[in-house]
N, C-alpha and C. Protein backbone atom coordinates (compact mmCIF):
# COMPACT_ATOMS: atom_id res chain seq x y z
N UNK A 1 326.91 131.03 175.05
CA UNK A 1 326.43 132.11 174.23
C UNK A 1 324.94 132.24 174.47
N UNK A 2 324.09 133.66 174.88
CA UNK A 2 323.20 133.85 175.08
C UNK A 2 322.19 134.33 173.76
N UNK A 3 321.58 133.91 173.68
CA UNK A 3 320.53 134.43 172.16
C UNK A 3 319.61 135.13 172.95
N UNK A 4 319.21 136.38 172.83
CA UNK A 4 318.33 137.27 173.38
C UNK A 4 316.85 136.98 172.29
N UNK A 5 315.48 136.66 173.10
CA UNK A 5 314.55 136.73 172.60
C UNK A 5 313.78 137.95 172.43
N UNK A 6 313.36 138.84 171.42
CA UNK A 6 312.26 139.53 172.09
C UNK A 6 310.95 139.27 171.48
N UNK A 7 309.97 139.84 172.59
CA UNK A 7 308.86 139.24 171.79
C UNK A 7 308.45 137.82 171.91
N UNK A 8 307.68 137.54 171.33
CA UNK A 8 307.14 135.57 171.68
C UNK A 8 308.02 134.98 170.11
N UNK A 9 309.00 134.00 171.01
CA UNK A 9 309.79 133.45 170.19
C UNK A 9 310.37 134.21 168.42
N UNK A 10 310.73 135.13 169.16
CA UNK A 10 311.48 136.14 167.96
C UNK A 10 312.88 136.49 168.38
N UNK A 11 313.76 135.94 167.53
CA UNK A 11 314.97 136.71 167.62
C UNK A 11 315.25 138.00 167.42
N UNK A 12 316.34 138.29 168.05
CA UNK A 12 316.61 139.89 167.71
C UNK A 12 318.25 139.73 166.52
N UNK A 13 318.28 141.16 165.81
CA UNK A 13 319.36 140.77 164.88
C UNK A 13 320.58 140.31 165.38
N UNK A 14 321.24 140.17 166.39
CA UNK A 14 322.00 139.62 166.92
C UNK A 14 322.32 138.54 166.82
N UNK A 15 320.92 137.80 167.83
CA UNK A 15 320.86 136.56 167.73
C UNK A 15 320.36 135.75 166.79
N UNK A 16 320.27 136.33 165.59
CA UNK A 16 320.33 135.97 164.25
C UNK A 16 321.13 135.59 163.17
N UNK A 17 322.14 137.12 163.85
CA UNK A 17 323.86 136.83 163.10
C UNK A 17 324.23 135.52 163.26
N UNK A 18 324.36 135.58 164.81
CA UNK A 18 324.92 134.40 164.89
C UNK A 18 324.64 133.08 164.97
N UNK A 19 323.39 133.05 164.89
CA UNK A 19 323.06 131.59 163.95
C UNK A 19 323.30 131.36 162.74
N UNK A 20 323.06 132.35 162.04
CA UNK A 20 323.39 132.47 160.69
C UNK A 20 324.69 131.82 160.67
N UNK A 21 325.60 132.57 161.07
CA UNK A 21 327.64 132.63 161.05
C UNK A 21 327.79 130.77 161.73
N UNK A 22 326.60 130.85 162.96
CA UNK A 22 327.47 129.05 163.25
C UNK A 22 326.90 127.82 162.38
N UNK A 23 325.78 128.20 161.85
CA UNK A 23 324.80 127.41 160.77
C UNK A 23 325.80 127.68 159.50
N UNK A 24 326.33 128.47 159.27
CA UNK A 24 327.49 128.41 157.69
C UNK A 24 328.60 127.29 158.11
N UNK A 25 329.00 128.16 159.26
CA UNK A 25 330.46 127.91 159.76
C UNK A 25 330.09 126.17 159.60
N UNK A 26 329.35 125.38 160.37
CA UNK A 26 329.52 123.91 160.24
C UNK A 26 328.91 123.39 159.23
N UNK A 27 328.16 124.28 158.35
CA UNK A 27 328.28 123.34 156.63
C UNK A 27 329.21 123.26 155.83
N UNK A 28 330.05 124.56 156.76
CA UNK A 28 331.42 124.78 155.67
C UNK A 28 332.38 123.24 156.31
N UNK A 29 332.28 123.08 157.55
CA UNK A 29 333.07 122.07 158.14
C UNK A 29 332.36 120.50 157.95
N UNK A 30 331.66 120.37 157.10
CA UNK A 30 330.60 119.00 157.18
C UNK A 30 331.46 118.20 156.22
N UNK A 31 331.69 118.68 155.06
CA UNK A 31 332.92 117.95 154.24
C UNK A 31 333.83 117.30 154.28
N UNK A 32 334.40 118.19 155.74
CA UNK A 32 335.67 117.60 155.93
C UNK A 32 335.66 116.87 157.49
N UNK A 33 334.49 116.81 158.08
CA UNK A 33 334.33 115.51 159.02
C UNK A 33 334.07 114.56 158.46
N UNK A 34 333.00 114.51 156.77
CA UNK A 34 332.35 113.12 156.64
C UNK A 34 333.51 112.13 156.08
N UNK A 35 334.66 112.79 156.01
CA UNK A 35 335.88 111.94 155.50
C UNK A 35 335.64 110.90 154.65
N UNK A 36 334.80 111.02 153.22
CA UNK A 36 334.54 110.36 152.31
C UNK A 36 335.46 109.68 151.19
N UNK A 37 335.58 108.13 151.32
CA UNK A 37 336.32 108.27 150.49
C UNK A 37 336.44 107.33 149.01
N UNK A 38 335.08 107.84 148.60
CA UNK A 38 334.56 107.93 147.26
C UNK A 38 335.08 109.01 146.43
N UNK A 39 335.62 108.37 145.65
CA UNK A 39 336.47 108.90 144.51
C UNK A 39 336.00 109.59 143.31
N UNK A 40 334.84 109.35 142.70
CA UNK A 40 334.30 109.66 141.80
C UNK A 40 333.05 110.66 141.65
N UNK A 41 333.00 111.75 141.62
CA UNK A 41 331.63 112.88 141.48
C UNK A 41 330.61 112.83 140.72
N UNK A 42 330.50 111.83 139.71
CA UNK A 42 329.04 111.65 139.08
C UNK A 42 329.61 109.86 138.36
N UNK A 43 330.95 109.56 138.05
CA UNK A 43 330.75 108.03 137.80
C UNK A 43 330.49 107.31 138.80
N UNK A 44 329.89 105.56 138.45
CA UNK A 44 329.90 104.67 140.16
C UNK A 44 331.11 104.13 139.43
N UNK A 45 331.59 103.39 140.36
CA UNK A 45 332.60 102.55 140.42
C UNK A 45 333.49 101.64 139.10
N UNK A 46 331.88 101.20 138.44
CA UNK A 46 332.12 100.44 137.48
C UNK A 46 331.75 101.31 135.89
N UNK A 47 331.18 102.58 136.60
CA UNK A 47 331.34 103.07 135.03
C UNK A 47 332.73 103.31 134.40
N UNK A 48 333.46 103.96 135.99
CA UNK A 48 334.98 104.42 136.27
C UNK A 48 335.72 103.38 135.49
N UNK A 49 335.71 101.99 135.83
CA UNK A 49 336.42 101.13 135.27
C UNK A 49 336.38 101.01 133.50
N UNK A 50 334.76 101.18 133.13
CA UNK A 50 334.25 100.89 131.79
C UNK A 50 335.10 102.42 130.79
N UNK A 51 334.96 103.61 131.94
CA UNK A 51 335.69 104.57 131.22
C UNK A 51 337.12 104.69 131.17
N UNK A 52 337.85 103.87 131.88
CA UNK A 52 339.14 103.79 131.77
C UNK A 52 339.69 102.91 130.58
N UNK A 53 338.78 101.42 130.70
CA UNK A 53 339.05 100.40 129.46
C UNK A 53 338.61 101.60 128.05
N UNK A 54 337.81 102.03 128.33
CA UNK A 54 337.79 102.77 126.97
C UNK A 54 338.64 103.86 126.61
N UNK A 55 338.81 104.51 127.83
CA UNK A 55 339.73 105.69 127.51
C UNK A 55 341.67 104.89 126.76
N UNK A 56 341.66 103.81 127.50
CA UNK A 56 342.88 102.89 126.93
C UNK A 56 342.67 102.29 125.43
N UNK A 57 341.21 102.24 125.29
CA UNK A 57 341.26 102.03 123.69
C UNK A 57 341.83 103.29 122.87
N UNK A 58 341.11 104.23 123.21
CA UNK A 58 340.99 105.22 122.39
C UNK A 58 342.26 105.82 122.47
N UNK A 59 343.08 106.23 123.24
CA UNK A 59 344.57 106.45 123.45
C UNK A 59 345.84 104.81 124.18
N UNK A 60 345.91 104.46 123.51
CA UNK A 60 346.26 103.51 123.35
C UNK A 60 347.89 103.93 124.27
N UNK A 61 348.35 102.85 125.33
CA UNK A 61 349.74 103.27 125.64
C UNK A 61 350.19 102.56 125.05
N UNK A 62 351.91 103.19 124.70
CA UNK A 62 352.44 102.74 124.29
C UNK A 62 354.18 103.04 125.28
N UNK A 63 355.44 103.93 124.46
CA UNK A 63 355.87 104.12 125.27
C UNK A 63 355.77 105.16 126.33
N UNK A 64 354.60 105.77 126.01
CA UNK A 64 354.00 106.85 126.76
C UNK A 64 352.78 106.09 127.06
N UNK A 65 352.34 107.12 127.91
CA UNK A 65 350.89 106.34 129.01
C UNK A 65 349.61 106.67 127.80
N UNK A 66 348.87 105.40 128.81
CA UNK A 66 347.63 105.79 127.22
C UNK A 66 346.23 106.54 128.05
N UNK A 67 345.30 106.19 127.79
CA UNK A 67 344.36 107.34 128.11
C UNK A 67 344.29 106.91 130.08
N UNK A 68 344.17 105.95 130.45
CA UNK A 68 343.98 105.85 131.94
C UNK A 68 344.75 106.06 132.44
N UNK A 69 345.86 106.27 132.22
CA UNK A 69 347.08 106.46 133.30
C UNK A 69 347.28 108.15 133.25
N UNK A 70 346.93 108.84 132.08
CA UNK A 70 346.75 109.94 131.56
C UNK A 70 345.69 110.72 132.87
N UNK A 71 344.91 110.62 133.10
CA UNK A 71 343.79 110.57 133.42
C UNK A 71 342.26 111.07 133.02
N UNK A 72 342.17 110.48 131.96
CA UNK A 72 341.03 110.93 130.94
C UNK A 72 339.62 110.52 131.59
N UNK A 73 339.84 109.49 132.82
CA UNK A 73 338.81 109.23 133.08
C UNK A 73 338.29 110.38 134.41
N UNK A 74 339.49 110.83 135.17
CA UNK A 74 338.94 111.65 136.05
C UNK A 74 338.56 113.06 135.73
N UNK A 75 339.13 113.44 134.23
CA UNK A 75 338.78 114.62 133.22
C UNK A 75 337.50 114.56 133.62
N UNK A 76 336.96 113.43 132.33
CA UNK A 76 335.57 113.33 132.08
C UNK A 76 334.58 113.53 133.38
N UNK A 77 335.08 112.46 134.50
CA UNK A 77 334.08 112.55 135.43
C UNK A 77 333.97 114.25 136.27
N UNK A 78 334.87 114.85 136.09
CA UNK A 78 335.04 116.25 136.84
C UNK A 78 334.23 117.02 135.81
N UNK A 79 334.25 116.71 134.26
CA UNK A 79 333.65 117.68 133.49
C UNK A 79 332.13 117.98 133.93
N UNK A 80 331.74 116.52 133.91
CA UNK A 80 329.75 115.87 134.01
C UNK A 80 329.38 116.30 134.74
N UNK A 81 329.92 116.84 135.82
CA UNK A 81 329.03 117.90 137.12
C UNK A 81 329.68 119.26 136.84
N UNK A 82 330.28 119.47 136.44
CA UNK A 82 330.42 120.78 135.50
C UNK A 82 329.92 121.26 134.06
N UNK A 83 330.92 121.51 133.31
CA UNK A 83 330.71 122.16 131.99
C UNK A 83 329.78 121.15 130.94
N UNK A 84 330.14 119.86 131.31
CA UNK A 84 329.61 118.93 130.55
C UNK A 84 328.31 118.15 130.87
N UNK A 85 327.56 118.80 131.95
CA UNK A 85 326.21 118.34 132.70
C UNK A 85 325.72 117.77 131.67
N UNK A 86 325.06 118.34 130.44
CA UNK A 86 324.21 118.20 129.49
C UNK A 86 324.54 116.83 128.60
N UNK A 87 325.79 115.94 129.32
CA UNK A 87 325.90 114.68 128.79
C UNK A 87 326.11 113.81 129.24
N UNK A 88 325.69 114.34 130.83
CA UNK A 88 325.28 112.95 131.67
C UNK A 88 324.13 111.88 131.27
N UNK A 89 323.08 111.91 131.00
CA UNK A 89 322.49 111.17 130.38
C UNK A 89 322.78 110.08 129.30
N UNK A 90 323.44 111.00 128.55
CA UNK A 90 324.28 110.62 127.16
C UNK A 90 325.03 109.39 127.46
N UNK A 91 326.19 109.52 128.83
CA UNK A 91 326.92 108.45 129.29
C UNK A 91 326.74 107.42 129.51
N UNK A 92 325.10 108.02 130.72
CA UNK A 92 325.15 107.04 131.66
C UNK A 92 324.18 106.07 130.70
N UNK A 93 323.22 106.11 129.30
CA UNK A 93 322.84 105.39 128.53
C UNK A 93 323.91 104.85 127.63
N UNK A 94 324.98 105.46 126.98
CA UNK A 94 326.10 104.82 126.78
C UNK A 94 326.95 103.32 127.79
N UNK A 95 327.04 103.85 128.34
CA UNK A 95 327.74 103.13 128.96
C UNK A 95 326.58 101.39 129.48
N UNK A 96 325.92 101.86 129.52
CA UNK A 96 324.28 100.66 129.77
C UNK A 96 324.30 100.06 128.59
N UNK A 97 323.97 100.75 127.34
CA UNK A 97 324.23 99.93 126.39
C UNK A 97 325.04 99.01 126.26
N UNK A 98 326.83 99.57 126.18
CA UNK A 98 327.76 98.39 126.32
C UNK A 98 328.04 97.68 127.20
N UNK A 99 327.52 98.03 128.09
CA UNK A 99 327.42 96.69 128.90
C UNK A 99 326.59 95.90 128.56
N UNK A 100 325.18 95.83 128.07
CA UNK A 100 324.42 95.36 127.71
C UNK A 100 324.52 94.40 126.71
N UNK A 101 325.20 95.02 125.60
CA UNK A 101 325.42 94.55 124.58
C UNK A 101 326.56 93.01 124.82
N UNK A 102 327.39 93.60 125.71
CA UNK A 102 328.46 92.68 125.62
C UNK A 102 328.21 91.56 126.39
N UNK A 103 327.62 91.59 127.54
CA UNK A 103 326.78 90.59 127.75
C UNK A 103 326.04 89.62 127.28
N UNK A 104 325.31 90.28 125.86
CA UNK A 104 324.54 89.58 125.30
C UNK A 104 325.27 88.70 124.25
N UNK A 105 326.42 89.44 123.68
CA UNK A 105 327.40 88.68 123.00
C UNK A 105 328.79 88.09 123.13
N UNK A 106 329.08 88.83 124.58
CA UNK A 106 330.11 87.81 125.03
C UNK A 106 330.22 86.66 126.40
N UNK A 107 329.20 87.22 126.62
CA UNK A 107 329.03 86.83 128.31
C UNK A 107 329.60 87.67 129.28
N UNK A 108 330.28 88.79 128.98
CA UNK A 108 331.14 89.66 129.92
C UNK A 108 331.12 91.05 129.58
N UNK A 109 331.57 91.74 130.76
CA UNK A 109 331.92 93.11 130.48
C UNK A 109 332.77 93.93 129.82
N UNK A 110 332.39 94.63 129.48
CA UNK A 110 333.16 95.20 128.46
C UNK A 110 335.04 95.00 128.58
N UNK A 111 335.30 95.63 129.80
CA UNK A 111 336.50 95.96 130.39
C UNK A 111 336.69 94.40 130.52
N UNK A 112 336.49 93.60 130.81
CA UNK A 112 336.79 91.61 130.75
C UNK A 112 336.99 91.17 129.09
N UNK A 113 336.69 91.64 128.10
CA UNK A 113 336.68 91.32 126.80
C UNK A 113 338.54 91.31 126.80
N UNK A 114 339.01 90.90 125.59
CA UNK A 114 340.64 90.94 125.02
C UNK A 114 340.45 92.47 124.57
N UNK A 115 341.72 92.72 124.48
CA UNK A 115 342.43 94.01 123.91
C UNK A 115 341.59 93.80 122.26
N UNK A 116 342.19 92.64 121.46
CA UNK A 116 341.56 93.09 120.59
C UNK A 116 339.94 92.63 120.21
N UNK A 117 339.18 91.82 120.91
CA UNK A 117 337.64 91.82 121.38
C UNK A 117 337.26 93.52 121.45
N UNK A 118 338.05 94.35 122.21
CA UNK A 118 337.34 95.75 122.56
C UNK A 118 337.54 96.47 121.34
N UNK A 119 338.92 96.62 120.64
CA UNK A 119 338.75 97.32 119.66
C UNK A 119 337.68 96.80 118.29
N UNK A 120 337.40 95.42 118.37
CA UNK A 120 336.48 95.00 117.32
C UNK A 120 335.20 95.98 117.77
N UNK A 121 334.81 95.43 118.91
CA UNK A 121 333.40 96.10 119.29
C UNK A 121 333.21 97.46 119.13
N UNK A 122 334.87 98.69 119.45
CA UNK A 122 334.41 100.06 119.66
C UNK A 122 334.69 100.29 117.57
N UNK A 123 335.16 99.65 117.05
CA UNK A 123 335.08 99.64 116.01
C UNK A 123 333.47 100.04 114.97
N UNK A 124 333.33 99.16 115.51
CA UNK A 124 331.46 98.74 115.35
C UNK A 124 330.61 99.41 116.07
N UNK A 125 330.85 100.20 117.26
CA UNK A 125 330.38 101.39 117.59
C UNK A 125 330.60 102.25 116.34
N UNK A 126 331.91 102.95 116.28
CA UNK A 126 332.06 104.12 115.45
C UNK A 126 331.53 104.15 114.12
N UNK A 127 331.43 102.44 113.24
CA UNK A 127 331.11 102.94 112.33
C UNK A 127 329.66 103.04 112.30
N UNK A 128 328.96 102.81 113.43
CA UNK A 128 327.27 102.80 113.48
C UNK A 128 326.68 101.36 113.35
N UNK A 129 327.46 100.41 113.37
CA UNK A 129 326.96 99.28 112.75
C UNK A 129 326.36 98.32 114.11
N UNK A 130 325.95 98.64 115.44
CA UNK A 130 325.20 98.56 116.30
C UNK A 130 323.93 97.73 116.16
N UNK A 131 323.28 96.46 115.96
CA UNK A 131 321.96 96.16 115.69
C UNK A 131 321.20 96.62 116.66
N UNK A 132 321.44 96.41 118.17
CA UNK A 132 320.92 96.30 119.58
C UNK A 132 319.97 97.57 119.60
N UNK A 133 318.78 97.51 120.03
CA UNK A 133 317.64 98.36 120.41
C UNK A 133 318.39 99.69 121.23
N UNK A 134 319.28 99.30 121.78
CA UNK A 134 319.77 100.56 123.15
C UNK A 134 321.22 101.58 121.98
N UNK A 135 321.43 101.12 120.72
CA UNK A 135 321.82 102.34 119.64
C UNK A 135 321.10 102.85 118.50
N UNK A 136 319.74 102.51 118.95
CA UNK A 136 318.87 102.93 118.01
C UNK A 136 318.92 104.41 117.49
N UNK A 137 318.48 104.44 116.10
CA UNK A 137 318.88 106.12 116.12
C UNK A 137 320.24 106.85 115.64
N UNK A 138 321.38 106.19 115.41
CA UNK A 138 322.65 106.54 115.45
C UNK A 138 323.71 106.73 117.07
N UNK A 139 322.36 106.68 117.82
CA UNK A 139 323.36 106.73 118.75
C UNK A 139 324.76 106.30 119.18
N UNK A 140 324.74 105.01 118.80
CA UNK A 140 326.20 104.31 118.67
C UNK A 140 327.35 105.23 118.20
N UNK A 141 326.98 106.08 117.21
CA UNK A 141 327.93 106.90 116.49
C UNK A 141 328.06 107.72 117.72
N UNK A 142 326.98 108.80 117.84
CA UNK A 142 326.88 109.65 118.25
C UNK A 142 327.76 109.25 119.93
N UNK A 143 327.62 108.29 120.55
CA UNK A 143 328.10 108.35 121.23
C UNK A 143 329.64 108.05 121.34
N UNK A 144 330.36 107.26 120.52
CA UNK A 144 331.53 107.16 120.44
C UNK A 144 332.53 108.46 120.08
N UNK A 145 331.31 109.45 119.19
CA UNK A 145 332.23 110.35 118.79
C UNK A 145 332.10 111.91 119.83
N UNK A 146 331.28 111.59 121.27
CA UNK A 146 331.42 112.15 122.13
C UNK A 146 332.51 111.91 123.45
N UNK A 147 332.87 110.39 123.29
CA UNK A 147 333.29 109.90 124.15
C UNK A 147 334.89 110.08 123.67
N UNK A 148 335.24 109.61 122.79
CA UNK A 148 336.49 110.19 121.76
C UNK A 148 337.01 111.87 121.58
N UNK A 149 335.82 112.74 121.45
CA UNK A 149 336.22 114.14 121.60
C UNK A 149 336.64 114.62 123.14
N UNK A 150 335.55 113.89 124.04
CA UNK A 150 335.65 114.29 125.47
C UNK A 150 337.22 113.69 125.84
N UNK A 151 337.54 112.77 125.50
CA UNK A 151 339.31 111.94 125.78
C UNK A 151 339.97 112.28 125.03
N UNK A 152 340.13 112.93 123.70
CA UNK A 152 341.41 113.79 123.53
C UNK A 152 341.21 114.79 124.41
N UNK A 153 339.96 115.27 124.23
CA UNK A 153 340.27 117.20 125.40
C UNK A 153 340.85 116.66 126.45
N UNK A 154 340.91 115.30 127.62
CA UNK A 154 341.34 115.71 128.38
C UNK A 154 343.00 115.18 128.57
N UNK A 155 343.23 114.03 127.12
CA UNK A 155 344.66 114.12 127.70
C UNK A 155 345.32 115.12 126.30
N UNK A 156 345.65 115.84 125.72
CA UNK A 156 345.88 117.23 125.31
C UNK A 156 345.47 118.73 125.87
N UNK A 157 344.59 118.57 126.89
CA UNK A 157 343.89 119.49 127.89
C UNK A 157 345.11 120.26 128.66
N UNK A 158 344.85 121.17 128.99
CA UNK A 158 345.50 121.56 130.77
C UNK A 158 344.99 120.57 131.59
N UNK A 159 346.50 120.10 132.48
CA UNK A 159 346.18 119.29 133.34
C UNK A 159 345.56 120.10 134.89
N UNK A 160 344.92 121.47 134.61
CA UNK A 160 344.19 122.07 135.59
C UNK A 160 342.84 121.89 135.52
N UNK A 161 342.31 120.76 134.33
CA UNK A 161 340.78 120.40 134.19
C UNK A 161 340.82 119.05 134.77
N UNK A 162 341.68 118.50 134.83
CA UNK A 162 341.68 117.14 135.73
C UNK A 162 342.28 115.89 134.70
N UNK A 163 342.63 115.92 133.84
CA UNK A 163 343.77 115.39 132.81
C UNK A 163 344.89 115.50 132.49
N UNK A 164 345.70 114.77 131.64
CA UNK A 164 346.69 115.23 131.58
C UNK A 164 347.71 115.15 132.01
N UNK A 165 347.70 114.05 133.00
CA UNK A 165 348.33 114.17 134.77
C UNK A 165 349.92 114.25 134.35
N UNK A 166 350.03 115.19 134.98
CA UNK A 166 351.79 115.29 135.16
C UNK A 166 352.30 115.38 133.91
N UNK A 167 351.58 116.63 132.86
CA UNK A 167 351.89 116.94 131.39
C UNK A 167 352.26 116.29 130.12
N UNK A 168 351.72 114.90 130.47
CA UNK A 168 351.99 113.70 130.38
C UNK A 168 352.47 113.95 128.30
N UNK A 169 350.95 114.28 127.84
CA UNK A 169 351.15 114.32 126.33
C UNK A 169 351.72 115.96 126.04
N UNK A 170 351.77 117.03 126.98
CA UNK A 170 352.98 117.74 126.47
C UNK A 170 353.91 117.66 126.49
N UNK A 171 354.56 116.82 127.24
CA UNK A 171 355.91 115.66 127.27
C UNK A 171 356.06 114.99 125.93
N UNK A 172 355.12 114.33 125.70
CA UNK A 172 355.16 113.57 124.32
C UNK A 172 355.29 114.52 123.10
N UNK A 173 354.66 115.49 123.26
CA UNK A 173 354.69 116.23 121.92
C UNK A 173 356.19 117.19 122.04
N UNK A 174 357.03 117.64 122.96
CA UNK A 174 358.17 117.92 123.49
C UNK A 174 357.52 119.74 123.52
N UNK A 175 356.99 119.87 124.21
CA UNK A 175 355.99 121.21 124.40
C UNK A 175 356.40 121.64 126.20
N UNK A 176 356.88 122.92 126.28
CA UNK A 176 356.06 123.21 127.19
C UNK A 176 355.02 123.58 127.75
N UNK A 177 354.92 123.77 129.11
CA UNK A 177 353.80 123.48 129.71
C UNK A 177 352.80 125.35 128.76
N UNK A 178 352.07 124.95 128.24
CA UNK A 178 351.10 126.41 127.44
C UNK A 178 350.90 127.59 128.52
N UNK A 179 351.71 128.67 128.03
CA UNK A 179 350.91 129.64 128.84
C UNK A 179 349.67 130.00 128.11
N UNK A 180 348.73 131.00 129.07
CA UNK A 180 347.46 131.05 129.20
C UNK A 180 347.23 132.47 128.94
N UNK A 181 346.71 132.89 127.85
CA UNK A 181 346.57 134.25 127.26
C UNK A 181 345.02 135.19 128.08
N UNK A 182 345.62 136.05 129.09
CA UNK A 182 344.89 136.61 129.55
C UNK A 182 345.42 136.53 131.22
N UNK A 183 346.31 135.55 131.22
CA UNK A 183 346.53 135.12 132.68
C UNK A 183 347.78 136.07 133.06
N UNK A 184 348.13 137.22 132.34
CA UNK A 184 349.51 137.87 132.49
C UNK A 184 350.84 136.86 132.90
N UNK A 185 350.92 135.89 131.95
CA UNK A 185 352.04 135.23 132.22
C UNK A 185 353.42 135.01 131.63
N UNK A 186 352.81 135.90 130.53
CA UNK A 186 354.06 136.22 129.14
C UNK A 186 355.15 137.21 129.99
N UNK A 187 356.16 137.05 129.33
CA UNK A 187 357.70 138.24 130.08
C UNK A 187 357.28 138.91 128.91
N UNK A 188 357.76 140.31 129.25
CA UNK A 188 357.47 141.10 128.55
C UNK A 188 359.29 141.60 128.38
């Protein structure tokens, strides 16, 4: 392919297009060479884990799946670079805290504590009763009762926000799958 110059090092619109068109064309293709296969869009690894042990507190399985198998944790993480930007911070100091904390009082991580070790502790989150410098403020509250609203939305959610997986709690509630008012999906 020839790029016509005119002038001292000036393209002409031509040879502009088509830099333009092959400069898109391989950012559009960069994605799918870097064959990445990191799972998570704004959690690391171990927040993933810390939000799953919690999402299993808070929806508890039983003979139905409880919040991780649900997938409340890949909800959340799909929300935080979306709709829910404005509580990334929120998390990622959440989540520091309890680790922090549990460290200091158990020797371990949160997600390593007993079943009922975690519910004592998220207990004592919710009701505010937090001593530790890093829930100063109410935060403790404040954050449990973000982290709790964000994990029902996503296993009662459409499982088209990234929860929900496989209609899991409209199964449970014996519901079908919701149509979507505006989406012309009603029979008329």
């Amino acid at each position: 392919m020839k790029f016509e110059m005119t002038g001292k090092d000036k393209l002409n619109r031509r040879g502009f297009v088509h830099l333009a068109v092959l400069g898109t064309g391989s950012i559009c293709l960069l994605p799918g060479c870097m064959k990445s296969t990191y799972k998570w869009r704004f959690f690391t690894d171990s927040e993933a884990q810390l939000m799953d042990a919690l999402a299993d507190q808070i929806i508890p399985p039983d003979e139905w799946p409880g919040g991780r198998e649900s997938g409340v944790t890949n909800f959340i993480d799909k929300q935080l670079v979306g709709p829910y930007v404005r509580f990334q911070s929120k998390y990622r100091k959440g989540f520091a805290a309890i680790q922090e904390t549990c460290e200091t009082r158990y020797h371990k991580k949160f997600e390593d504590l007993t079943w009922d070790e975690q519910t004592i502790f998220l207990e004592s989150i919710e009701a505010g009763n937090m001593k530790e410098s890093a829930w100063a403020g109410g935060f403790d509250k404040e954050f449990f009762s973000m982290v709790r609203d964000h994990s029902m939305q996503a296993y009662y959610g459409s499982p088209r926000h990234g929860g929900n997986k496989n209609n899991m709690s409209y199964k449970m509630l014996k519901l079908d799958y919701p149509l979507i008012i505006g989406q012309n999906r009603y029979k008329t």
